[in-house]
Protein backbone atom coordinates (compact mmCIF):
# COMPACT_ATOMS: atom_id res chain seq x y z
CA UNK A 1 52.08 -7.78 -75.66
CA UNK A 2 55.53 -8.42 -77.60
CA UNK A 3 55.16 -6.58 -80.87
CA UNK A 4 59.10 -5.28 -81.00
CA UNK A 5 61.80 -7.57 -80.78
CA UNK A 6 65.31 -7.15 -81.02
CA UNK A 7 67.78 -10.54 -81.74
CA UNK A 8 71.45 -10.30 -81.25
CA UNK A 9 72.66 -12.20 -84.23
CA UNK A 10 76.46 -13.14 -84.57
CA UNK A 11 76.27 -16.37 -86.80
CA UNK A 12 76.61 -18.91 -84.36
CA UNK A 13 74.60 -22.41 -83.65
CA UNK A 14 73.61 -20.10 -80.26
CA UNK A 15 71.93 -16.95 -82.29
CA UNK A 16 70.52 -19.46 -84.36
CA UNK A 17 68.59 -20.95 -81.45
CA UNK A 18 67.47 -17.71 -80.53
CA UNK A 19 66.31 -17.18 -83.83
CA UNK A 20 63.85 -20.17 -83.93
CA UNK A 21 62.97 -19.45 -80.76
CA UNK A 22 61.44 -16.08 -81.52
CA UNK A 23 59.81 -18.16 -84.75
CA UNK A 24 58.38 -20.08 -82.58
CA UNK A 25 57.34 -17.77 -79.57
CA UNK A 26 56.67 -14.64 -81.50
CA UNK A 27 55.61 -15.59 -85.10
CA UNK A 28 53.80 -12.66 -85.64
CA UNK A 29 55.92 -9.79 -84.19
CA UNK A 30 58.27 -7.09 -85.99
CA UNK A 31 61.96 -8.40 -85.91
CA UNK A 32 65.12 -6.60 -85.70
CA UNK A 33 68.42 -8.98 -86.45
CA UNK A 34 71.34 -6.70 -84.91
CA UNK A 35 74.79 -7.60 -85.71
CA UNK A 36 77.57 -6.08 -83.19
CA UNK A 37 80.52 -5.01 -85.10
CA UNK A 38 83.41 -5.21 -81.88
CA UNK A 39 86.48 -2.91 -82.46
CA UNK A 40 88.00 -5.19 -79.83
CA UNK A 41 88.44 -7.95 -82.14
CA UNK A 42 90.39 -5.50 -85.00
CA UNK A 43 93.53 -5.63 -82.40
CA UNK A 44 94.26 -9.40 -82.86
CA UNK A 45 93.53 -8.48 -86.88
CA UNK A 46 96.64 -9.16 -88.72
CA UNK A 47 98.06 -5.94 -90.24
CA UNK A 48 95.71 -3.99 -87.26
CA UNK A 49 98.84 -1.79 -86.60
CA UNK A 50 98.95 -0.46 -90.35
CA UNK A 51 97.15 2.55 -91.03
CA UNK A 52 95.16 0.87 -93.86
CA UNK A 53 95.07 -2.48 -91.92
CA UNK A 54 92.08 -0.78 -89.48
CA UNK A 55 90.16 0.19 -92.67
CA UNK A 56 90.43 -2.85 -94.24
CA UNK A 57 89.16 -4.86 -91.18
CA UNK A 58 86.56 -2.97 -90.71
CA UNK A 59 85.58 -3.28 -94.06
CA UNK A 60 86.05 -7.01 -93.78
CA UNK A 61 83.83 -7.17 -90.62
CA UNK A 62 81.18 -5.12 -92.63
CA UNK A 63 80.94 -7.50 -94.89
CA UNK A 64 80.35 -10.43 -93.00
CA UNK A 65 78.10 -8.80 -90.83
CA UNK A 66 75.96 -8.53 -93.59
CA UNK A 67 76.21 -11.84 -95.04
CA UNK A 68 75.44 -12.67 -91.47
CA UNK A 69 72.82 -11.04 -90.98
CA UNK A 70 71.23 -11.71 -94.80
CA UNK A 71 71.40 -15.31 -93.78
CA UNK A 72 69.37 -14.81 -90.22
CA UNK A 73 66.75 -12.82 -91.99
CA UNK A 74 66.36 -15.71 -94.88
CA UNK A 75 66.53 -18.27 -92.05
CA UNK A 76 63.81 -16.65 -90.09
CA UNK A 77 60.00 -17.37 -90.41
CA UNK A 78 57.70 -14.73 -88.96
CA UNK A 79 54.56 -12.62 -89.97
CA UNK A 80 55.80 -9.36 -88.78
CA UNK A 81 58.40 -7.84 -90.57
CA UNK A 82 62.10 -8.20 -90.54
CA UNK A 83 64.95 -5.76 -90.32
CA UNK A 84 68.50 -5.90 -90.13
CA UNK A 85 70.98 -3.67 -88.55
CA UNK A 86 74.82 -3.59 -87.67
CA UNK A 87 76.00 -1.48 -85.06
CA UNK A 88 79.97 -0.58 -83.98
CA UNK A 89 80.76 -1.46 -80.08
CA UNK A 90 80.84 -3.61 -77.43
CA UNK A 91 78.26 -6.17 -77.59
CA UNK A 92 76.45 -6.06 -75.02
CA UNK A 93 76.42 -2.00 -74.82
CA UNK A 94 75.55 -1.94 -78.05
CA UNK A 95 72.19 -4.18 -78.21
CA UNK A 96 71.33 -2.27 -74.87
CA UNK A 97 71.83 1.09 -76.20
CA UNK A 98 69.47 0.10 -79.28
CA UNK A 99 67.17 -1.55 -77.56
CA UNK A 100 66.59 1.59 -75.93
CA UNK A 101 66.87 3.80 -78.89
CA UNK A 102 64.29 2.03 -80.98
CA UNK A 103 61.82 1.41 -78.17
CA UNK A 104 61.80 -2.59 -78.60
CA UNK A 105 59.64 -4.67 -76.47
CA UNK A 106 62.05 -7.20 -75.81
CA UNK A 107 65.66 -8.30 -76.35
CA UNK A 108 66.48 -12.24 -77.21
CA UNK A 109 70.15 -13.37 -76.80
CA UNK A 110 71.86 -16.43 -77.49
CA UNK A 111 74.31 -18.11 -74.50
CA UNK A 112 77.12 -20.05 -74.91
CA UNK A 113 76.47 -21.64 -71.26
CA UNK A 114 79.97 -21.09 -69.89
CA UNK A 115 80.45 -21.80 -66.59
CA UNK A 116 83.03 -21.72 -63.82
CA UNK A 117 86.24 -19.91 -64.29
CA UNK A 118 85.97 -19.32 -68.10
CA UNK A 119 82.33 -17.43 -67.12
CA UNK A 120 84.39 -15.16 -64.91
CA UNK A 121 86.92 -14.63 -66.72
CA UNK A 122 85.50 -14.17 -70.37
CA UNK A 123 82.45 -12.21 -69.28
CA UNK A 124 79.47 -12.50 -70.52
CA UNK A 125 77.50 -10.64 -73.41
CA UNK A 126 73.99 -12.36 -72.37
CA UNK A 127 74.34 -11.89 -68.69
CA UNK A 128 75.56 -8.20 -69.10
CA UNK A 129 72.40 -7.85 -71.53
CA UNK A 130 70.50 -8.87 -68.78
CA UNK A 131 71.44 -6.77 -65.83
CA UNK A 132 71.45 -3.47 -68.33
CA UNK A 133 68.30 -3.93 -70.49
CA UNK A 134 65.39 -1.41 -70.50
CA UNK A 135 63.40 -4.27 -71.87
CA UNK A 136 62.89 -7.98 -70.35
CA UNK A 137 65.70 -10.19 -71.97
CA UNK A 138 65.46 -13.87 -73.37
CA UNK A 139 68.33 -15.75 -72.81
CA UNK A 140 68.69 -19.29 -75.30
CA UNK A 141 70.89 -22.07 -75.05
């Protein structure tokens, strides 16, 4: 029985399909909305070589992480309850590792459904969710 479940949420149309897709499947489970702050992206950050300019991006990231996530939560009709949470790392790592840590029942991602070369050579944060996760994993489109 799914009672736990955690949603990557990053503010696109593809976390918002997972999001009514746990409405929908799990209306009555507890929900936790996890934003992934990546340090990855702070390199291509204008001012990211500055001492300050780190700070201030993650700062900025912060920020919209929580509007972000603030919006999912308000967007999101269950029973159960809902909780947010942003964590620092790579993406996929990072839901893994608290999936694991907060003993959730099972993980839903969104996908962008790349394929061919750009799969390969982009990666991918739902398929690396999937081969890593101590939980079963939900992939949406």
């Amino acid at each position: 029985m799914t009672k736990r479940i955690l949603v990557g949420v990053d503010g696109t149309e593809q976390a918002a399909a997972a999001l009514s897709f746990v409405a929908e499947e799990w209306g009555d489970a507890d929900v936790t909305l996890v934003y992934v702050i990546d340090p990855a992206e702070s390199k291509a950050s204008p001012g990211a070589g500055v001492p300050s300019g780190g700070e201030e991006w993650y700062e900025r990231a912060r920020r919209d992480a929580e509007a972000t996530l603030e919006e999912a939560a308000d967007s999101l009709a269950v029973e159960g309850t809902v909780e947010t949470a942003t964590v620092v790392g790579k993406p996929a790592t990072a839901l893994v590792e608290y999936a694991a840590e907060h003993d959730v029942d099972h993980v839903v991602v969104g996908s962008h459904g790349r394929r061919g070369i750009s799969r390969v050579v982009l990666g991918s944060v739902a398929e690396a969710v999937v081969r890593t996760s101590p939980a079963p994993v939900t992939v949406v489109r």
